[in-house]
Protein backbone atom coordinates (compact mmCIF):
# COMPACT_ATOMS: atom_id res chain seq x y z
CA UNK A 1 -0.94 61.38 13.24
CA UNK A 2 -0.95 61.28 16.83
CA UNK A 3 -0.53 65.02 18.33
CA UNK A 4 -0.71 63.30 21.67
CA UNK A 5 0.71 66.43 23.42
CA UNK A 6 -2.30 68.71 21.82
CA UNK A 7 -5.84 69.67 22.52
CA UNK A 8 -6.70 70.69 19.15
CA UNK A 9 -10.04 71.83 17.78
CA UNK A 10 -10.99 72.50 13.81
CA UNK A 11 -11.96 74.93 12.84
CA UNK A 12 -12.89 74.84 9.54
CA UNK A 13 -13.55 71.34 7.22
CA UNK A 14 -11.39 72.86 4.87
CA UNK A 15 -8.44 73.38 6.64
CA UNK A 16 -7.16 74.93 9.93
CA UNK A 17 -6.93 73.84 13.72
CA UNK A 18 -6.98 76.06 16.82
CA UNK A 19 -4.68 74.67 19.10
CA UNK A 20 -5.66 74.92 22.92
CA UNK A 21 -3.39 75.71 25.71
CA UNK A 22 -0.26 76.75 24.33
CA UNK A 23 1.69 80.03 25.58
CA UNK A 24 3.85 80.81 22.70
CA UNK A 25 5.46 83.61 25.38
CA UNK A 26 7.41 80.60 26.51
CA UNK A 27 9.63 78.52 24.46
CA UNK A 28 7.76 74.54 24.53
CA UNK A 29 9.14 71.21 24.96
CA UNK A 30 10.54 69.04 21.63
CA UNK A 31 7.53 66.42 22.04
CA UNK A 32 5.22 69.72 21.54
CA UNK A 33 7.35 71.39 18.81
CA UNK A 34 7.21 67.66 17.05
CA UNK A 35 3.21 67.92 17.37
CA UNK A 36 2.61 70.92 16.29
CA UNK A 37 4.58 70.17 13.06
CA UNK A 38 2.57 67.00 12.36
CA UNK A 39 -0.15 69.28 13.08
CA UNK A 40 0.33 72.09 10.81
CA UNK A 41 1.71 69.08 8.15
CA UNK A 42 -1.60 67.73 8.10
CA UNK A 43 -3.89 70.81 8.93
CA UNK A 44 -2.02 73.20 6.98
CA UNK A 45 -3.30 76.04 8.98
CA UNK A 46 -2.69 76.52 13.04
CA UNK A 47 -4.58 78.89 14.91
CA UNK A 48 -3.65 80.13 18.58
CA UNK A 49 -6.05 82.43 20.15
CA UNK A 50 -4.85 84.82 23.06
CA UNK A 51 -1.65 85.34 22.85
CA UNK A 52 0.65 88.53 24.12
CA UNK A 53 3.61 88.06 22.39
CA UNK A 54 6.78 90.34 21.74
CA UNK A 55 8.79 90.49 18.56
CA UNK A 56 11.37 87.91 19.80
CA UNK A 57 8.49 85.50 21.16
CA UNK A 58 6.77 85.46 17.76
CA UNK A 59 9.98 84.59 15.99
CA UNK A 60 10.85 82.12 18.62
CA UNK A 61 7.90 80.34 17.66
CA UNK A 62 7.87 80.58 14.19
CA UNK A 63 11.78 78.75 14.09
CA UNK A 64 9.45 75.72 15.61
CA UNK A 65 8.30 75.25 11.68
CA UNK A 66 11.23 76.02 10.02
CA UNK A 67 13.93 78.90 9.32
CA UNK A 68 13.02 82.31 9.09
CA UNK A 69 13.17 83.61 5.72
CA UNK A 70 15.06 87.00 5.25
CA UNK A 71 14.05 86.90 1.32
CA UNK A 72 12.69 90.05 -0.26
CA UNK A 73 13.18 93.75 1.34
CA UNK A 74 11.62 93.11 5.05
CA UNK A 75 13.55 91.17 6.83
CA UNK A 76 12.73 88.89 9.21
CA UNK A 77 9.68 90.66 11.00
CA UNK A 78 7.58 93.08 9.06
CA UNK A 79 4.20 94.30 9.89
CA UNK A 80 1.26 94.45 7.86
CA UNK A 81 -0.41 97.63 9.09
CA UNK A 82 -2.35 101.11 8.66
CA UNK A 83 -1.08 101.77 11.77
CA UNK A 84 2.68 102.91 11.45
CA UNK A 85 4.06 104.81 8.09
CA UNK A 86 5.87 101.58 7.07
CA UNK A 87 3.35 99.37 7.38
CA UNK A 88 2.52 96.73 4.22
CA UNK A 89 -0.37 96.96 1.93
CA UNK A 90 -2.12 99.41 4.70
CA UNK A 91 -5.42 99.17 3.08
CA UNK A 92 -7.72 97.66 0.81
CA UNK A 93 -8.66 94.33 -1.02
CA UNK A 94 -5.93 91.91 -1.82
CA UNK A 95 -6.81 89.23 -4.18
CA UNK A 96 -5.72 85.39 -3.33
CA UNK A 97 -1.83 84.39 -3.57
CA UNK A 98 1.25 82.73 -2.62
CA UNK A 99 3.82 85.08 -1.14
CA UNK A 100 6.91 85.01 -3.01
CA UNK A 101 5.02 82.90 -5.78
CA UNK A 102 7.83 85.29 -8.24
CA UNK A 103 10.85 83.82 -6.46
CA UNK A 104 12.58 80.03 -7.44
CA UNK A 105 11.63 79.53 -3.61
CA UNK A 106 8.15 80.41 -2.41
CA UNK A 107 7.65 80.95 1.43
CA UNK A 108 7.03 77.58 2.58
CA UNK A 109 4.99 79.11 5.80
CA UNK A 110 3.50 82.29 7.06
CA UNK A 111 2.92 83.79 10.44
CA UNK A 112 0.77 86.60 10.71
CA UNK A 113 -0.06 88.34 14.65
CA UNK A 114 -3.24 90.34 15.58
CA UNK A 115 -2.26 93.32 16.96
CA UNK A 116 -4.74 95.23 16.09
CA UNK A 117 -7.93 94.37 14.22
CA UNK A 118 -11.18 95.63 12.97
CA UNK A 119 -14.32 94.64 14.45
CA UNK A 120 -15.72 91.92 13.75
CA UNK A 121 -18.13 92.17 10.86
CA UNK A 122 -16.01 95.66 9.57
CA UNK A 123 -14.08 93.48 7.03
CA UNK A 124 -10.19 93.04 6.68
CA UNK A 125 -10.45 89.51 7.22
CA UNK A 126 -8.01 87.10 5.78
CA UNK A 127 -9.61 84.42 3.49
CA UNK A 128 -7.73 80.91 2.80
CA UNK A 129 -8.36 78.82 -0.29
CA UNK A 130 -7.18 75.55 0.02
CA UNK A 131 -5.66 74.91 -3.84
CA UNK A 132 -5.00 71.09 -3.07
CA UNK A 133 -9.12 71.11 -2.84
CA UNK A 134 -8.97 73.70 -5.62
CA UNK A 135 -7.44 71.15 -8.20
CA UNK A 136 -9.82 68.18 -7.30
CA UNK A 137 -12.32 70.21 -7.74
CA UNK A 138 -11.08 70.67 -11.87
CA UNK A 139 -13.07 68.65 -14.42
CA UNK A 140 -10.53 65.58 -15.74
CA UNK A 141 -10.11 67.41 -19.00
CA UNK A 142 -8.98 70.29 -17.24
CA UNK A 143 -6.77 68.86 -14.77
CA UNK A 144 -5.11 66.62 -17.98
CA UNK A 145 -4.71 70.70 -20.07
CA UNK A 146 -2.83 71.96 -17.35
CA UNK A 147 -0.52 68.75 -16.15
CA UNK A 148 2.17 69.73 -18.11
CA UNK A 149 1.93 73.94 -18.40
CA UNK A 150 4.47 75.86 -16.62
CA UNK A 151 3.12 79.43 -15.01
CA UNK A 152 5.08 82.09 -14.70
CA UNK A 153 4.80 85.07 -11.94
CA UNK A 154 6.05 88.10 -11.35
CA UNK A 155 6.09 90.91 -8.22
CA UNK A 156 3.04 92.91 -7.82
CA UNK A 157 1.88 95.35 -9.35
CA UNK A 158 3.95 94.89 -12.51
CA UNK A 159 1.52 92.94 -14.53
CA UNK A 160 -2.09 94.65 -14.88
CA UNK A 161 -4.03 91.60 -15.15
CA UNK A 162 -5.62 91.78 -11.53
CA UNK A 163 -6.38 95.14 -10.52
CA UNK A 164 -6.22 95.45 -6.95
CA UNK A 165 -4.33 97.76 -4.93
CA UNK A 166 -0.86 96.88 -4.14
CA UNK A 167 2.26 97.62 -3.81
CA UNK A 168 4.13 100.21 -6.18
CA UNK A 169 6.04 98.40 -9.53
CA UNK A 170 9.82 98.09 -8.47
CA UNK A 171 11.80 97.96 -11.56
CA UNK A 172 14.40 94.60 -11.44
CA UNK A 173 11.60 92.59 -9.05
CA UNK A 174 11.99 88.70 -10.58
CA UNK A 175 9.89 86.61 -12.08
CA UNK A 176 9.83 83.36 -11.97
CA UNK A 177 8.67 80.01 -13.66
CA UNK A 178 6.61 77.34 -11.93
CA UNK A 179 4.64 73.95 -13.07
CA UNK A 180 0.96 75.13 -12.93
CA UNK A 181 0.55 72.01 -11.34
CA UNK A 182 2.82 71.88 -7.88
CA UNK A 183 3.46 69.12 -6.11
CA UNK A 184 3.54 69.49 -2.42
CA UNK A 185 6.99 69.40 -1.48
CA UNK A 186 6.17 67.38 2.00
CA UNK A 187 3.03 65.27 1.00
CA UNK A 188 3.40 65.08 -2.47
CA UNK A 189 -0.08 66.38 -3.43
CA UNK A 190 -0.90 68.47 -6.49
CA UNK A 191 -1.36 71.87 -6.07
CA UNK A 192 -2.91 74.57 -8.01
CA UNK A 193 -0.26 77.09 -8.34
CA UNK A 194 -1.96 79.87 -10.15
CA UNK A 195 -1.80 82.83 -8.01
CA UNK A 196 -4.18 85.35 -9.61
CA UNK A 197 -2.17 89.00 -7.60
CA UNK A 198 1.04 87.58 -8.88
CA UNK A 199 -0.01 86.36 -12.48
CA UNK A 200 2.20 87.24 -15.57
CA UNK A 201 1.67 84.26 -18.31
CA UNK A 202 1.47 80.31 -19.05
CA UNK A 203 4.57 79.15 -20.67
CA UNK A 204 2.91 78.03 -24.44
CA UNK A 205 0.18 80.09 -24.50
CA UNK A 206 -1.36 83.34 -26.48
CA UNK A 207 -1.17 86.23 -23.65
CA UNK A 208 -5.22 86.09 -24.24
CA UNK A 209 -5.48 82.17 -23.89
CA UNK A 210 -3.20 81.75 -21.14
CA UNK A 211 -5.29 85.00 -18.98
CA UNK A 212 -8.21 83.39 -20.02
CA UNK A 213 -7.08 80.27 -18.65
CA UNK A 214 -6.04 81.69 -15.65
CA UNK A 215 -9.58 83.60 -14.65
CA UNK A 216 -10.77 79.94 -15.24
CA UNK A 217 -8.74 78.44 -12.63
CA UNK A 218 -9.10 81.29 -10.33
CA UNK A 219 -12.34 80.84 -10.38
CA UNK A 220 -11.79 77.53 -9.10
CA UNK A 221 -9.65 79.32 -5.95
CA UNK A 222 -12.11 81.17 -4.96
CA UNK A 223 -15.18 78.87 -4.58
CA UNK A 224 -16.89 78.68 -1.14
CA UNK A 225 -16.13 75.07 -0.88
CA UNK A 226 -12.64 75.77 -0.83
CA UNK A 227 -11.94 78.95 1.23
CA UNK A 228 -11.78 79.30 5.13
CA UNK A 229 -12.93 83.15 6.15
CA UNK A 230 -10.64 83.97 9.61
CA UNK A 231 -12.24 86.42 11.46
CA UNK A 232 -9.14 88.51 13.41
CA UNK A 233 -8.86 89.13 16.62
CA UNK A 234 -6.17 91.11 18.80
CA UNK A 235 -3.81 88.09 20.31
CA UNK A 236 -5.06 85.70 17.12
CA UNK A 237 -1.75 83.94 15.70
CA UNK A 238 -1.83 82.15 12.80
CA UNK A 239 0.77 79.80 10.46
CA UNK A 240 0.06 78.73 7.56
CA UNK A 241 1.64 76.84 4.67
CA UNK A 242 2.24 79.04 2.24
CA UNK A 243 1.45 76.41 -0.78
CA UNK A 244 -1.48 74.49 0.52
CA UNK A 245 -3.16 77.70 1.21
CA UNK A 246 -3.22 80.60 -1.16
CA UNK A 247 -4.76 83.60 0.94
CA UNK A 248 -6.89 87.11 0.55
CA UNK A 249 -7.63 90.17 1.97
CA UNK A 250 -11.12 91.55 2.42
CA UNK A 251 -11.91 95.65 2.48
CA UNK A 252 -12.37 97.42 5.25
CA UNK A 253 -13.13 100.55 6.44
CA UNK A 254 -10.14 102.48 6.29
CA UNK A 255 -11.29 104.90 10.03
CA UNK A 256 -10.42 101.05 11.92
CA UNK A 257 -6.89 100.44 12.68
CA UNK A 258 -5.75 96.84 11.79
CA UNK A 259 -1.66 96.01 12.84
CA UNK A 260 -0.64 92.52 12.45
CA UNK A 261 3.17 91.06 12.43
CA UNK A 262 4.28 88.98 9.95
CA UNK A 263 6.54 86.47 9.62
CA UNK A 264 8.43 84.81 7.10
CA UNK A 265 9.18 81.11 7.38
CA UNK A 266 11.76 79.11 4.23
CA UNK A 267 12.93 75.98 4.67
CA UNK A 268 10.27 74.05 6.91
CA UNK A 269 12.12 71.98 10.19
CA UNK A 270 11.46 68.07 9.62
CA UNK A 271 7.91 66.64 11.53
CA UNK A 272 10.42 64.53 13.68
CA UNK A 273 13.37 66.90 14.20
């Protein structure tokens, strides 16, 4: 990987680079659009600090990893927010997930914007668990259990396994059927694709062997050695892949405002495109 048009820093050994002077307010060259998809290929997580960007420039840089996903009832810009009366999942704890883990196509990338954000040490950060570290971390006879089981999700909150607040039960939300086991659709690494907000069942399993099979492996997800903790702050933007990286909300105090834009990203543009 050769990013030769980058200044990139890490941030974390688990995953995640900040990338240094980059103004997403102005659309960038191919050879840096090529980098920063090698870069967020191999990093999973990109991380660009003090940016002022509009609705259009955040979208304009999120079609630099791939097409904007409309899937779902948002659209293609949404904000995740106590801020406004629409806002997503305004408060609380949000335990670790895949977004659209319940559709036959999972987001392949996320963009979330820092409008707004609690101070620092006030909670509402976003944590990261890096499930390709997740699954190495699984004793042999574990990882050889679950190589063939197929998982199966469904929209939140219509299961009750994990109670933490979400949103409302819509009747006719999908499910959907996954190997527990997910291969990376770029690199080919296996993934752990249990995502514990999202759980319904294990394909083959008692509803009580197959939950207590999934606390096991969650318990896997959420192990320091495997998470990355960002701390937000207003003109933080961050992409992730959506597979790699499963990702959690912390509590906060519900008198600080936090307002961050989200984007959806589907099929990811090639490294080389």
């Amino acid at each position: 990987m050769s990013n030769t048009n980058l200044d990139l820093r890490p941030i974390s050994s688990i995953a995640g680079v900040e990338v240094l002077g980059v103004d997403l307010r102005r659309p960038v060259t191919e050879d840096v659009q090529r980098s920063l998809r090698e870069a967020w290929h191999h990093h999973a997580l990109l991380l660009f600090r003090n940016q002022e960007l509009s609705e259009e420039d955040q979208l304009r840089a999120a079609r630099i990893f791939g097409e904007i996903s409309t899937e779902g009832e948002y659209g293609d810009q949404n904000y995740v927010s106590n801020v406004i009366p629409d806002g997503l999942t305004p408060h609380g704890e949000l335990a670790f997930h895949v977004d659209h883990s319940w559709s036959d196509n999972p987001l392949r990338g996320l963009m979330l914007y820092a409008i707004e954000a609690p101070p620092a040490g006030s909670g509402g950060e976003t944590k990261f668990a890096n499930v390709k570290l997740a699954y190495e971390l699984l004793p042999p006879h574990v990882q050889a259990r679950i190589a063939n089981l197929q998982i199966v999700h469904t929209y939140p909150d219509q299961n009750k396994h994990v109670p933490i607040p979400g949103p409302d039960p819509r009747p006719g939300m999908p499910t959907s059927t996954h190997p527990l086991v997910f291969p990376h659709p770029v690199t080919g690494e296996k993934l752990l694709f249990c995502s514990p907000r999202h759980f319904d069942r294990i394909v083959g399993l008692s509803a009580d062997e197959g939950l207590a099979l999934a606390h096991e492996l969650t318990g896997y997800i959420d192990r320091p050695e495997v998470v990355y903790t960002h701390v937000w702050h207003p003109g933080d933007l961050v992409v992730w892949d959506n597979l790699q990286l499963q990702h959690a909300r912390t509590n906060f105090d519900r008198a600080y405002r936090r307002h961050l834009r989200r984007t959806q990203i589907g099929m990811p543009a090639a490294v080389t495109a």
